[in-house]
C-alpha atoms as a PDB file:
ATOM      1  CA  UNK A   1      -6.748  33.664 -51.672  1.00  0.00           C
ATOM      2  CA  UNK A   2      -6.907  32.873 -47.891  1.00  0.00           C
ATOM      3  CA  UNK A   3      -2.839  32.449 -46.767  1.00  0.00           C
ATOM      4  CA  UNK A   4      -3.598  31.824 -43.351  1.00  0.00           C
ATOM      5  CA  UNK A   5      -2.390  28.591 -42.895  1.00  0.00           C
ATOM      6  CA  UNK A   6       0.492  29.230 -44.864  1.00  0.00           C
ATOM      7  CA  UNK A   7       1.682  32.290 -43.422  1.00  0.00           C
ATOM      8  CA  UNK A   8       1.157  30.869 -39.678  1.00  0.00           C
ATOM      9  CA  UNK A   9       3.702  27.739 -41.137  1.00  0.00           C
ATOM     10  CA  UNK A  10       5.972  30.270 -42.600  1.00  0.00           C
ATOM     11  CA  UNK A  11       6.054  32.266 -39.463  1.00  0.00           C
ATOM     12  CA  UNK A  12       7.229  29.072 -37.014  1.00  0.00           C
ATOM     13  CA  UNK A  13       9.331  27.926 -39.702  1.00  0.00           C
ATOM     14  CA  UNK A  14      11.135  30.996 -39.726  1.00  0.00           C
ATOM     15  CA  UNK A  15      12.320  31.350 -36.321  1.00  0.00           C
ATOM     16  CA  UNK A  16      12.299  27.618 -35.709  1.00  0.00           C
ATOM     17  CA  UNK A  17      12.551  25.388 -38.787  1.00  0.00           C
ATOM     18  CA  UNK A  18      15.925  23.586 -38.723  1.00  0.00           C
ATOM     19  CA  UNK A  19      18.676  25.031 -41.019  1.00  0.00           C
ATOM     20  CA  UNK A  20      18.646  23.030 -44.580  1.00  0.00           C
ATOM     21  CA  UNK A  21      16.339  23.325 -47.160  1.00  0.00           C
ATOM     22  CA  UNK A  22      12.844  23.231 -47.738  1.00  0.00           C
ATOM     23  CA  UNK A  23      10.483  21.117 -50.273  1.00  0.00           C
ATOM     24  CA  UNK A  24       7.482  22.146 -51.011  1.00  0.00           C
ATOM     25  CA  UNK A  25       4.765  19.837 -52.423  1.00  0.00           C
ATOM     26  CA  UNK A  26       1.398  20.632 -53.804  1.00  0.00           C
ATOM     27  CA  UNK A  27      -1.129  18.192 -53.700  1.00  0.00           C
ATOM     28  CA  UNK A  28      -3.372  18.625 -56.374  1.00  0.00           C
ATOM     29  CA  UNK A  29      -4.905  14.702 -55.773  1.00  0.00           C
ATOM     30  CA  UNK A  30      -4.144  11.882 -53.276  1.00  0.00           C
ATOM     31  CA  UNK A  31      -2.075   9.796 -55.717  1.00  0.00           C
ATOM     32  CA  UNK A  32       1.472   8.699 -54.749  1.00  0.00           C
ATOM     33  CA  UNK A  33       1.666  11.110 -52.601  1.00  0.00           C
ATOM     34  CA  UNK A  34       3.032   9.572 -49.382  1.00  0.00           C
ATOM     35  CA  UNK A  35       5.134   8.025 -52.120  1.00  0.00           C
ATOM     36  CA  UNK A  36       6.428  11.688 -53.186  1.00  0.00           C
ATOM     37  CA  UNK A  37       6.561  12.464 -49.628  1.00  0.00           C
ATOM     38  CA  UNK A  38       8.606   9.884 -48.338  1.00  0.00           C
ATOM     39  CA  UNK A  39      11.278  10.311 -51.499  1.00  0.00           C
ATOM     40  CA  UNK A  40      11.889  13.801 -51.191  1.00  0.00           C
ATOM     41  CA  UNK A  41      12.692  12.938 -47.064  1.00  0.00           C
ATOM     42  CA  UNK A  42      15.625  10.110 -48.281  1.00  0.00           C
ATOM     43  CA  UNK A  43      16.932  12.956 -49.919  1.00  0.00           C
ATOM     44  CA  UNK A  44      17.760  14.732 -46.943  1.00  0.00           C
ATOM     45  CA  UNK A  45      15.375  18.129 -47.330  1.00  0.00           C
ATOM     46  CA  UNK A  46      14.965  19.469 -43.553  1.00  0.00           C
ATOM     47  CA  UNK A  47      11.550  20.351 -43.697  1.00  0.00           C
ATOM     48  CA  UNK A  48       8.990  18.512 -46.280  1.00  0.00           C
ATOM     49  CA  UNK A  49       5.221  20.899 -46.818  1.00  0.00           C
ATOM     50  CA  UNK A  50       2.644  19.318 -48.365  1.00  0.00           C
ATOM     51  CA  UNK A  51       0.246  22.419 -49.841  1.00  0.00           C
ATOM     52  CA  UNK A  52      -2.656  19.953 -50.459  1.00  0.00           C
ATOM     53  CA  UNK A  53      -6.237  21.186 -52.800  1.00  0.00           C
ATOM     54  CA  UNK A  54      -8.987  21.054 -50.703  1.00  0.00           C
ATOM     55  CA  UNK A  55     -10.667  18.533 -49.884  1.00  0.00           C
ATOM     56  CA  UNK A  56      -7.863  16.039 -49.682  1.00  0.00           C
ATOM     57  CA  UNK A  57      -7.378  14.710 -46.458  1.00  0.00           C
ATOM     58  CA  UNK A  58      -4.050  14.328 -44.943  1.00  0.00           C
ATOM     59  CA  UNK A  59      -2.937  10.461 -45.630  1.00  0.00           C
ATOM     60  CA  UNK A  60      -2.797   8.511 -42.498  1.00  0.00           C
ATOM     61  CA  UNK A  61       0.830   7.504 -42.937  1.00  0.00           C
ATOM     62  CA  UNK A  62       1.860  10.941 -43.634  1.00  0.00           C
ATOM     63  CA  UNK A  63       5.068  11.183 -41.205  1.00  0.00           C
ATOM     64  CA  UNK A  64       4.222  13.395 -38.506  1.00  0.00           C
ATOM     65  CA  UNK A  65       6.983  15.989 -39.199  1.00  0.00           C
ATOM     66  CA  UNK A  66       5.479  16.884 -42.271  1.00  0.00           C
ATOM     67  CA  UNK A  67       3.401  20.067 -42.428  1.00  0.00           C
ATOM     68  CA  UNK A  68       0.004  19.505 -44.242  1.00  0.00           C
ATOM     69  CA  UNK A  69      -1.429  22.451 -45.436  1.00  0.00           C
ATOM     70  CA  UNK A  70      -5.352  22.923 -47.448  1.00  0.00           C
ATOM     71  CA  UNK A  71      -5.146  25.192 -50.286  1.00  0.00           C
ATOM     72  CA  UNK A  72      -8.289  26.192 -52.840  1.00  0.00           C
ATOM     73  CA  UNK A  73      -8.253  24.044 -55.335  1.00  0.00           C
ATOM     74  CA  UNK A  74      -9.089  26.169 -58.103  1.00  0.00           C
ATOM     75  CA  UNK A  75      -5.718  27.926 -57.639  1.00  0.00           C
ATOM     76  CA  UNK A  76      -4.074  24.532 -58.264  1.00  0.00           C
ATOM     77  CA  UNK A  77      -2.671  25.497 -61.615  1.00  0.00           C
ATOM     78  CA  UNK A  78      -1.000  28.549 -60.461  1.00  0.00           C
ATOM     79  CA  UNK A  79       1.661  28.220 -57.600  1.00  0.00           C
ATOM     80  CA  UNK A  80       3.152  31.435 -58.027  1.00  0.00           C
ATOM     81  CA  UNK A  81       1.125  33.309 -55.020  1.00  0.00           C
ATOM     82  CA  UNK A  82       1.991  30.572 -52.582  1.00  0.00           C
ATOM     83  CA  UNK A  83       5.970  30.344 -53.769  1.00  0.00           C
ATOM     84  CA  UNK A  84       5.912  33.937 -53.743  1.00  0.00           C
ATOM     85  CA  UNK A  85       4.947  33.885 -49.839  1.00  0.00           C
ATOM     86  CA  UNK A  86       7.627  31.809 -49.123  1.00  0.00           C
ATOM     87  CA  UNK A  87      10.439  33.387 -51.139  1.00  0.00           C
ATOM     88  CA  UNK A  88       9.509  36.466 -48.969  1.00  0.00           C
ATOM     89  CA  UNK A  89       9.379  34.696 -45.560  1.00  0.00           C
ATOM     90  CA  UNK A  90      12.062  32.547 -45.881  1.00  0.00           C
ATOM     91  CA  UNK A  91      15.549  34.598 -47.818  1.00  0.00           C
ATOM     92  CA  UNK A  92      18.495  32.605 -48.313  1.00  0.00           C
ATOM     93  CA  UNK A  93      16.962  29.302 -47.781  1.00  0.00           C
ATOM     94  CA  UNK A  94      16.906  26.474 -50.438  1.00  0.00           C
ATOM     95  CA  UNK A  95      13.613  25.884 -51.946  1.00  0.00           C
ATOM     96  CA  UNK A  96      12.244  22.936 -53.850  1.00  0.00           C
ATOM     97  CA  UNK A  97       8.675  22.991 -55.316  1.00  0.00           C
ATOM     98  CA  UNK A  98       6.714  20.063 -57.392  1.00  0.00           C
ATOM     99  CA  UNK A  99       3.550  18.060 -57.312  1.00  0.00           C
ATOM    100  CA  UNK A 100       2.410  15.128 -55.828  1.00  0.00           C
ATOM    101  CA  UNK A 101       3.422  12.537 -58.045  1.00  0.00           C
ATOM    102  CA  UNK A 102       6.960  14.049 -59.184  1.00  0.00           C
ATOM    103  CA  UNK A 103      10.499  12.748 -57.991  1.00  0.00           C
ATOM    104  CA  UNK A 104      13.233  14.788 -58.115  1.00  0.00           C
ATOM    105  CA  UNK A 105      16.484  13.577 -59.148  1.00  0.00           C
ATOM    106  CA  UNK A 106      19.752  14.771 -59.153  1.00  0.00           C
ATOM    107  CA  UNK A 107      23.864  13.174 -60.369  1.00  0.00           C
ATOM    108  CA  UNK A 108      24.297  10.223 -57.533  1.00  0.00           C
ATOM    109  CA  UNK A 109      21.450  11.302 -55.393  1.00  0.00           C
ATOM    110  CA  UNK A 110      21.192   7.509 -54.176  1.00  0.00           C
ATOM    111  CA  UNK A 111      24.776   8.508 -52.531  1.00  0.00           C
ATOM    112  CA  UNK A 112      25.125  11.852 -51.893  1.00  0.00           C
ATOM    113  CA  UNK A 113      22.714  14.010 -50.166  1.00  0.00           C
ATOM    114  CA  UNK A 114      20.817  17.183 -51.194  1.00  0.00           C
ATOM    115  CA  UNK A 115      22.779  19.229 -48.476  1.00  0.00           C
ATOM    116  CA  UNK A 116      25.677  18.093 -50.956  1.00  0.00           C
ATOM    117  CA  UNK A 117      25.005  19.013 -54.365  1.00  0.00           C
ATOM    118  CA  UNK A 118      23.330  22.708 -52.574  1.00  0.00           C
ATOM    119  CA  UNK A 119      27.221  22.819 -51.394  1.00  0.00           C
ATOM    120  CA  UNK A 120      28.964  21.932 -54.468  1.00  0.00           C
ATOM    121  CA  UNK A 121      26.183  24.391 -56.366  1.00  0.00           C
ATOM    122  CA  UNK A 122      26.983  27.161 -53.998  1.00  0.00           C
ATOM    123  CA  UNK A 123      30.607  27.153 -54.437  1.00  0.00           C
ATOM    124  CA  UNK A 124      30.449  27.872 -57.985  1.00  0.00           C
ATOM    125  CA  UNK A 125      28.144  30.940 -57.261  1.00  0.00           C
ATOM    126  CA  UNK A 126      25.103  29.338 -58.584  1.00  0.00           C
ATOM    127  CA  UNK A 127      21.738  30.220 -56.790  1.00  0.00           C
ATOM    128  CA  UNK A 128      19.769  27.527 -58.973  1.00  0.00           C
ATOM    129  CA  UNK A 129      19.866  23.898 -60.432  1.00  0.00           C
ATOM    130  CA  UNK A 130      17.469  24.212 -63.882  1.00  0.00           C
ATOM    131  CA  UNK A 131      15.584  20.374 -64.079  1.00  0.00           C
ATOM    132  CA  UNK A 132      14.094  19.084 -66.925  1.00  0.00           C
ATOM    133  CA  UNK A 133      10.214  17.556 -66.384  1.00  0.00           C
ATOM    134  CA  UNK A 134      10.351  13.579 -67.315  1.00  0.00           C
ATOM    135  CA  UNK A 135       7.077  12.536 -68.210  1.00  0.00           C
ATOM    136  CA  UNK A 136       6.333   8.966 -66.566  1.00  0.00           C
ATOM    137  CA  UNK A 137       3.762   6.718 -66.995  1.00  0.00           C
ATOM    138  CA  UNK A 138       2.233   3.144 -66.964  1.00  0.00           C
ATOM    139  CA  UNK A 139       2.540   0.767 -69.031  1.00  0.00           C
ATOM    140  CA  UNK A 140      -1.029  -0.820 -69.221  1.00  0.00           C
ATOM    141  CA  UNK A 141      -3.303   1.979 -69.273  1.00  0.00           C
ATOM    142  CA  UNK A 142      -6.205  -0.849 -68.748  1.00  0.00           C
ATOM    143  CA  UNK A 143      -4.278  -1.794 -65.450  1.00  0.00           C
ATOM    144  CA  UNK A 144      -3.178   1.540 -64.602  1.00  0.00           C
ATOM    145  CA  UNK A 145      -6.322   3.850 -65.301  1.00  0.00           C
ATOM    146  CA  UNK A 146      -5.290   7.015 -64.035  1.00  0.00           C
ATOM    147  CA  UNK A 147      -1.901   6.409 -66.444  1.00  0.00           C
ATOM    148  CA  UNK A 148       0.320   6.027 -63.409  1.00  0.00           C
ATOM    149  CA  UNK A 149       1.836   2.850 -62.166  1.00  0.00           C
ATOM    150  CA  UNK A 150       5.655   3.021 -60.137  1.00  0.00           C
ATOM    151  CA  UNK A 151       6.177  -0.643 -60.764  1.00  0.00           C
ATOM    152  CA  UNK A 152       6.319  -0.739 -64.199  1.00  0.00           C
ATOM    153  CA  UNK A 153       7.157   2.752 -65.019  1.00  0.00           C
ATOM    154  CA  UNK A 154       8.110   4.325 -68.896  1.00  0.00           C
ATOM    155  CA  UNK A 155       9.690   7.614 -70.205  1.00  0.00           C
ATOM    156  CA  UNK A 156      10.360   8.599 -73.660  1.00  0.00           C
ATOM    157  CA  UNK A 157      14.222   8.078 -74.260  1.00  0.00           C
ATOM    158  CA  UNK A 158      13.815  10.577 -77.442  1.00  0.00           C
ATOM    159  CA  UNK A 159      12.064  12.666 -79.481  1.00  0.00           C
ATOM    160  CA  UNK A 160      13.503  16.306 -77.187  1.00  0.00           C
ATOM    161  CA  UNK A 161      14.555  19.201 -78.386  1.00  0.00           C
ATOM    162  CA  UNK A 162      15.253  22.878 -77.517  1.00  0.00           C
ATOM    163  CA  UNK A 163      15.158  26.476 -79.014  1.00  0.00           C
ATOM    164  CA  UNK A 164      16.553  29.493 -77.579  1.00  0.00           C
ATOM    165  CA  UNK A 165      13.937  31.673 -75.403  1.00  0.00           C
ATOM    166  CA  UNK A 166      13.443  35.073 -76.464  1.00  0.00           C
ATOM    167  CA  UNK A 167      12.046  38.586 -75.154  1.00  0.00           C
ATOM    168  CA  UNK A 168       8.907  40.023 -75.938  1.00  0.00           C
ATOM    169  CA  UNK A 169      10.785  41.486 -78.833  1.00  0.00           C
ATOM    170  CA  UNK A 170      12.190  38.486 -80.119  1.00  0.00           C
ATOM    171  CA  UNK A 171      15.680  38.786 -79.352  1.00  0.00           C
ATOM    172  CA  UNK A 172      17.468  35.719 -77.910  1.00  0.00           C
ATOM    173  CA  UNK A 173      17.900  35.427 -74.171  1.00  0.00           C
ATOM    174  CA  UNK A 174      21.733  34.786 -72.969  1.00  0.00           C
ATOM    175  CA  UNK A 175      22.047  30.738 -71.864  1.00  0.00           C
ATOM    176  CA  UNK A 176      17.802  30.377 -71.776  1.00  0.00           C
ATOM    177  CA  UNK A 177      15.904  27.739 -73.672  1.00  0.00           C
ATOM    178  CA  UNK A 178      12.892  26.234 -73.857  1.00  0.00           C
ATOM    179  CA  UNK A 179      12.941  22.406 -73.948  1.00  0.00           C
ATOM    180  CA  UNK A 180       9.750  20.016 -75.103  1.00  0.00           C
ATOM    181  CA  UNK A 181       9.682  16.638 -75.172  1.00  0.00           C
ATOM    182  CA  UNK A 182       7.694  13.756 -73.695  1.00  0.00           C
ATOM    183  CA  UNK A 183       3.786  13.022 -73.574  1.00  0.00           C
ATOM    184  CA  UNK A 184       3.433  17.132 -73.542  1.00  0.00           C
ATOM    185  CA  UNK A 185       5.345  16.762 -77.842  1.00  0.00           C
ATOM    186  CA  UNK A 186       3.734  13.375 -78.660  1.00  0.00           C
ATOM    187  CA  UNK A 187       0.086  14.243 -77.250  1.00  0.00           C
ATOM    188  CA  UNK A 188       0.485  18.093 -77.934  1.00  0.00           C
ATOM    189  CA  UNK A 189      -3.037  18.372 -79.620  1.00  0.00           C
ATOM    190  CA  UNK A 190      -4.131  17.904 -76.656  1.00  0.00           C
ATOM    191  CA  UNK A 191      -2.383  19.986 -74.033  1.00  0.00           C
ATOM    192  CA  UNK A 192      -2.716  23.693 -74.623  1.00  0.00           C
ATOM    193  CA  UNK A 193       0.699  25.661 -76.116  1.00  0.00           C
ATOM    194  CA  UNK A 194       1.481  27.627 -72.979  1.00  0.00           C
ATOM    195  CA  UNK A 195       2.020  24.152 -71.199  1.00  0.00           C
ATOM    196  CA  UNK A 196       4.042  22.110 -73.158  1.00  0.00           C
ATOM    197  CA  UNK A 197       7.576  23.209 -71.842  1.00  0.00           C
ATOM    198  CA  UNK A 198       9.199  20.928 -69.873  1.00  0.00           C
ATOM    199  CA  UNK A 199      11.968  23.286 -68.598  1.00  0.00           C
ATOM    200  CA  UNK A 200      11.677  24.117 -64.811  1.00  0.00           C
ATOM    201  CA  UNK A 201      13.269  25.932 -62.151  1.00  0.00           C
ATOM    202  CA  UNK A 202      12.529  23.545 -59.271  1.00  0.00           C
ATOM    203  CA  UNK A 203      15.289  23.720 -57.131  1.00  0.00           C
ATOM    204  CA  UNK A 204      16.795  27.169 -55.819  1.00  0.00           C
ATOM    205  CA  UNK A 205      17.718  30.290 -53.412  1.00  0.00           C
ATOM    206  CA  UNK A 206      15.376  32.386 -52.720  1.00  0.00           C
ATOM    207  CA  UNK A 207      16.711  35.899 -52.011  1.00  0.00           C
ATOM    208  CA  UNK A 208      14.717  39.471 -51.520  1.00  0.00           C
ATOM    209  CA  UNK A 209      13.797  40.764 -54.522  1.00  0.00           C
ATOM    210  CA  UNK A 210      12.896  37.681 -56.427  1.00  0.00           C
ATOM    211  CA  UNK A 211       9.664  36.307 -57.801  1.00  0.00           C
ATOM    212  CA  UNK A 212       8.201  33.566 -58.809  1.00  0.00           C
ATOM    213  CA  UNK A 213       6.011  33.570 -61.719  1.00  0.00           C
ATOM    214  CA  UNK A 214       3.320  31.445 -63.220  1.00  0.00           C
ATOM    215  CA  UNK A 215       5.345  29.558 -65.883  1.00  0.00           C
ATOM    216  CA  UNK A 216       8.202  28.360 -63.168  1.00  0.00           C
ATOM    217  CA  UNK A 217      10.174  31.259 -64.289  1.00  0.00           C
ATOM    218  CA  UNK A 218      11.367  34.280 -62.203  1.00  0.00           C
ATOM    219  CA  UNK A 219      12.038  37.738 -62.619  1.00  0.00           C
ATOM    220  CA  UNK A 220      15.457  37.863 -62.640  1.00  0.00           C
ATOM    221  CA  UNK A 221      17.150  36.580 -65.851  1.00  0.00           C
ATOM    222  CA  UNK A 222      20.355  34.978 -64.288  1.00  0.00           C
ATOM    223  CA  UNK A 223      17.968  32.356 -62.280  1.00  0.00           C
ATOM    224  CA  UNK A 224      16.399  31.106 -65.690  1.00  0.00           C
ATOM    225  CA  UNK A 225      19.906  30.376 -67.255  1.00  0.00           C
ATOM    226  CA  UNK A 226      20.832  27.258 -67.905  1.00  0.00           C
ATOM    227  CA  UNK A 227      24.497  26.828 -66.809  1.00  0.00           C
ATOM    228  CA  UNK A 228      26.973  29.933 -65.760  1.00  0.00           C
ATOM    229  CA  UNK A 229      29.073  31.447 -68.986  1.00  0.00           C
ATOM    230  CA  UNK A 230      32.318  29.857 -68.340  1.00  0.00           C
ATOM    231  CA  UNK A 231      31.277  26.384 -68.026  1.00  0.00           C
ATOM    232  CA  UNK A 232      28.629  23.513 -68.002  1.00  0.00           C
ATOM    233  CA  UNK A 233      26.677  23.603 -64.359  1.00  0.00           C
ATOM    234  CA  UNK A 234      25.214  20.398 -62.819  1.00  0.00           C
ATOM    235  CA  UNK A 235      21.557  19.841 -63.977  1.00  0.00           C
ATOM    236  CA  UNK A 236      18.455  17.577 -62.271  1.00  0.00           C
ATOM    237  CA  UNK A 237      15.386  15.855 -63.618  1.00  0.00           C
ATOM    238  CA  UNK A 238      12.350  16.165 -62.279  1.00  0.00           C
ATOM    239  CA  UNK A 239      10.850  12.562 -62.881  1.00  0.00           C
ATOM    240  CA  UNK A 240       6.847  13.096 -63.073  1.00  0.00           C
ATOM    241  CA  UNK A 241       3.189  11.565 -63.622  1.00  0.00           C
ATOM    242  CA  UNK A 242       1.419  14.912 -63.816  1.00  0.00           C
ATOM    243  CA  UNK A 243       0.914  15.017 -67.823  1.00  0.00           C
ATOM    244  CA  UNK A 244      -0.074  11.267 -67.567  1.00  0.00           C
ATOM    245  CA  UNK A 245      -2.649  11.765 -65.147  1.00  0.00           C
ATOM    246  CA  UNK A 246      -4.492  15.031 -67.046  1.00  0.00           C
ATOM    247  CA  UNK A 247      -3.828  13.145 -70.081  1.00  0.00           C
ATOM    248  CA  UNK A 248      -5.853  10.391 -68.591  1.00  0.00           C
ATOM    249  CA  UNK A 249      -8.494  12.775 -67.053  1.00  0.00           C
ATOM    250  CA  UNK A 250      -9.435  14.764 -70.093  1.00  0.00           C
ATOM    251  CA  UNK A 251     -12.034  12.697 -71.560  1.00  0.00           C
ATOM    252  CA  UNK A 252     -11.060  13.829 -75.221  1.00  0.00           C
ATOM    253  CA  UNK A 253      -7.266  12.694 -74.476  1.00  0.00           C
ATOM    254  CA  UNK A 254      -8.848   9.678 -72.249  1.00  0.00           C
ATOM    255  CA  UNK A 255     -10.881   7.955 -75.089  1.00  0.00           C
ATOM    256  CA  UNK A 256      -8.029   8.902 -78.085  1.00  0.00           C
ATOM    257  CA  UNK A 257      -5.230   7.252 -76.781  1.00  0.00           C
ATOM    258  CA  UNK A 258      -5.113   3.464 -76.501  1.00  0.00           C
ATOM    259  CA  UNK A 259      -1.441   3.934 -74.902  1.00  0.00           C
ATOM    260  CA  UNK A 260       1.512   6.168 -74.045  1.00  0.00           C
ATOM    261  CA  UNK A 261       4.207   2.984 -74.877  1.00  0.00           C
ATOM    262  CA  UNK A 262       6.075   3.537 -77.872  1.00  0.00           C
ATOM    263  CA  UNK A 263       8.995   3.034 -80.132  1.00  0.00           C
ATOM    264  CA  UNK A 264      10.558   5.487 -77.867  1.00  0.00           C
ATOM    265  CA  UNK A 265       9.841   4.299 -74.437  1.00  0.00           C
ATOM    266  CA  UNK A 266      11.775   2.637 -72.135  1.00  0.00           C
ATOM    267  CA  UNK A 267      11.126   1.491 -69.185  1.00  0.00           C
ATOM    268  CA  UNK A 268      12.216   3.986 -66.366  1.00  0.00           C
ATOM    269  CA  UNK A 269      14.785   2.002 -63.354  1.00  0.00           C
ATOM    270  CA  UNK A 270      14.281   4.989 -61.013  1.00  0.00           C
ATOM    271  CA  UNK A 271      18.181   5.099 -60.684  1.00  0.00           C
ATOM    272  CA  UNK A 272      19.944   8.750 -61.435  1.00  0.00           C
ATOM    273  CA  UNK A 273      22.450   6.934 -63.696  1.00  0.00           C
ATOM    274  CA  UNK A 274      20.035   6.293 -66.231  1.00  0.00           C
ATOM    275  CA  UNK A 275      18.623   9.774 -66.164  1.00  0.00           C
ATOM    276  CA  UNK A 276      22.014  10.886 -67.061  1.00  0.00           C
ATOM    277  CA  UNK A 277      22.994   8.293 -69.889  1.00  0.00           C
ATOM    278  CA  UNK A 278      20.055   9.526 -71.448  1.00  0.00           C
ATOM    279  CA  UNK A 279      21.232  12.997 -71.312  1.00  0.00           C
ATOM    280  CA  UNK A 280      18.262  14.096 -69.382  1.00  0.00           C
ATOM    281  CA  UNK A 281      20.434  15.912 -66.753  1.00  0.00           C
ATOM    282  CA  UNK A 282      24.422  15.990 -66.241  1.00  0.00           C
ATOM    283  CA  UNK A 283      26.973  16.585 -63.326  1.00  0.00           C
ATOM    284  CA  UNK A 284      28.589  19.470 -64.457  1.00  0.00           C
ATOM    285  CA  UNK A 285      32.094  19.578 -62.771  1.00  0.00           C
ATOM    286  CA  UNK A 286      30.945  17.640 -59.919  1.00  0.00           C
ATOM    287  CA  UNK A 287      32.353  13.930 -60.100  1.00  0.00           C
END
């Protein structure tokens, strides 16, 4: 794969980039993404990087601080080369990756910033925030085609559950789970096993040594747990269209479901309060 582009951004950024953290946003269509853009900026991230699949063009009203980079798009399923690069070329910084159409969320983001809770997290000696993947999606697929709409918005309030992650020889994993839930559970005939987790580490320190794999894990086990041993640990939510729109795209998935609305949904108020009275993510100590 041709880094070029990347590594020249990573290079500047390096000896230039202000101090704060980075987010890092991969582009894998054109849809809300000024939107994602523009939401990750409110909350406070120093430097925004769109990686976008070739050939989407950079929006028009993409602000102009925001570096716009082309990727190949067949790689667009695998991130780990790219957030591998920048692990590498940027230790000790704060790194957030996710996809165009994903918001991330964290306790009272509307108030406090993401400096804030990277603080709070770093004072009890925590290099990561784990976030759950919310699936969103419209609520007229014969308004909203592509299955997103961020007017009238729906998640699934229920129907989650976990089980303990385990090594290759099947023995349980210290404060690891997996977690499934959302259109990935209800539509699972349709999405293939290996990508119907909705556990993620989006949000975290990168540090020499560490690597990013495939399945947003990494290598070393203490950045997959889930909260420290002595006590609960803040979580986040990472609010997103993606299953929606490949739902929508795959024309077996496309032509068998009428609609993602069900007993279960609920229409989504974009407020972090809600995310947390559902349970989907929690403050930890911080009040």
């Amino acid at each position: 794969m041709n880094f070029s582009a990347l590594k020249t951004y990573l290079t500047w950024a390096k000896a230039h980039a202000p101090k704060g953290p980075f987010a890092f946003i991969f582009a894998q269509d054109d849809i809300e993404l000024t939107h994602t853009v523009a939401h990750h900026i409110k909350l406070g991230f120093r430097q925004t990087v769109v990686l976008a699949d070739i050939p989407i063009a950079r929006p028009e009203d993409l602000p102009a601080e925001v570096a716009f980079i082309s990727r190949p798009a067949k790689s667009s399923s695998d991130i780990s080369q790219e957030m591998n690069a920048v692990i590498t070329a940027l230790p000790q910084r704060w790194i957030f990756c996710g996809y165009n159409g994903e918001y991330l969320y964290y306790p009272f983001c509307e108030t406090r910033s993401i400096g804030e809770i990277i603080a709070f997290n770093t004072e009890e000696r925590r290099k990561t925030i784990p976030t759950t993947v919310v699936d969103l999606y419209a609520g007229h697929l014969g308004q909203s085609p592509d299955g997103v709409d961020v007017t009238t918005t729906y998640l699934d309030r229920l129907g989650y559950y976990t089980e303990t992650r385990r090594d290759g020889e099947q023995a349980p994993l210290p404060q690891q789970f997996n977690i499934y839930g959302g259109l990935r559970r209800r539509f699972e005939e349709h999405v293939p096993w290996q990508k119907r987790r909705i556990d993620r580490v989006a949000l975290f320190q990168s540090q020499r040594g560490l690597k990013f794999q495939p399945d947003f894990t990494f290598n070393l086990p203490e950045f997959n747990t889930i909260s420290c041993p002595w006590h609960h640990n803040l979580t986040a939510a990472l609010c997103s269209f993606r299953a929606a729109k490949a739902l929508r795209r795959n024309p077996g998935s496309r032509h068998a479901i009428p609609s993602f609305r069900w007993s279960g949904s609920e229409q989504f108020k974009w407020q972090s309060q809600q995310l947390m009275d559902l349970g989907f993510m929690e403050p930890g100590q911080w009040f």
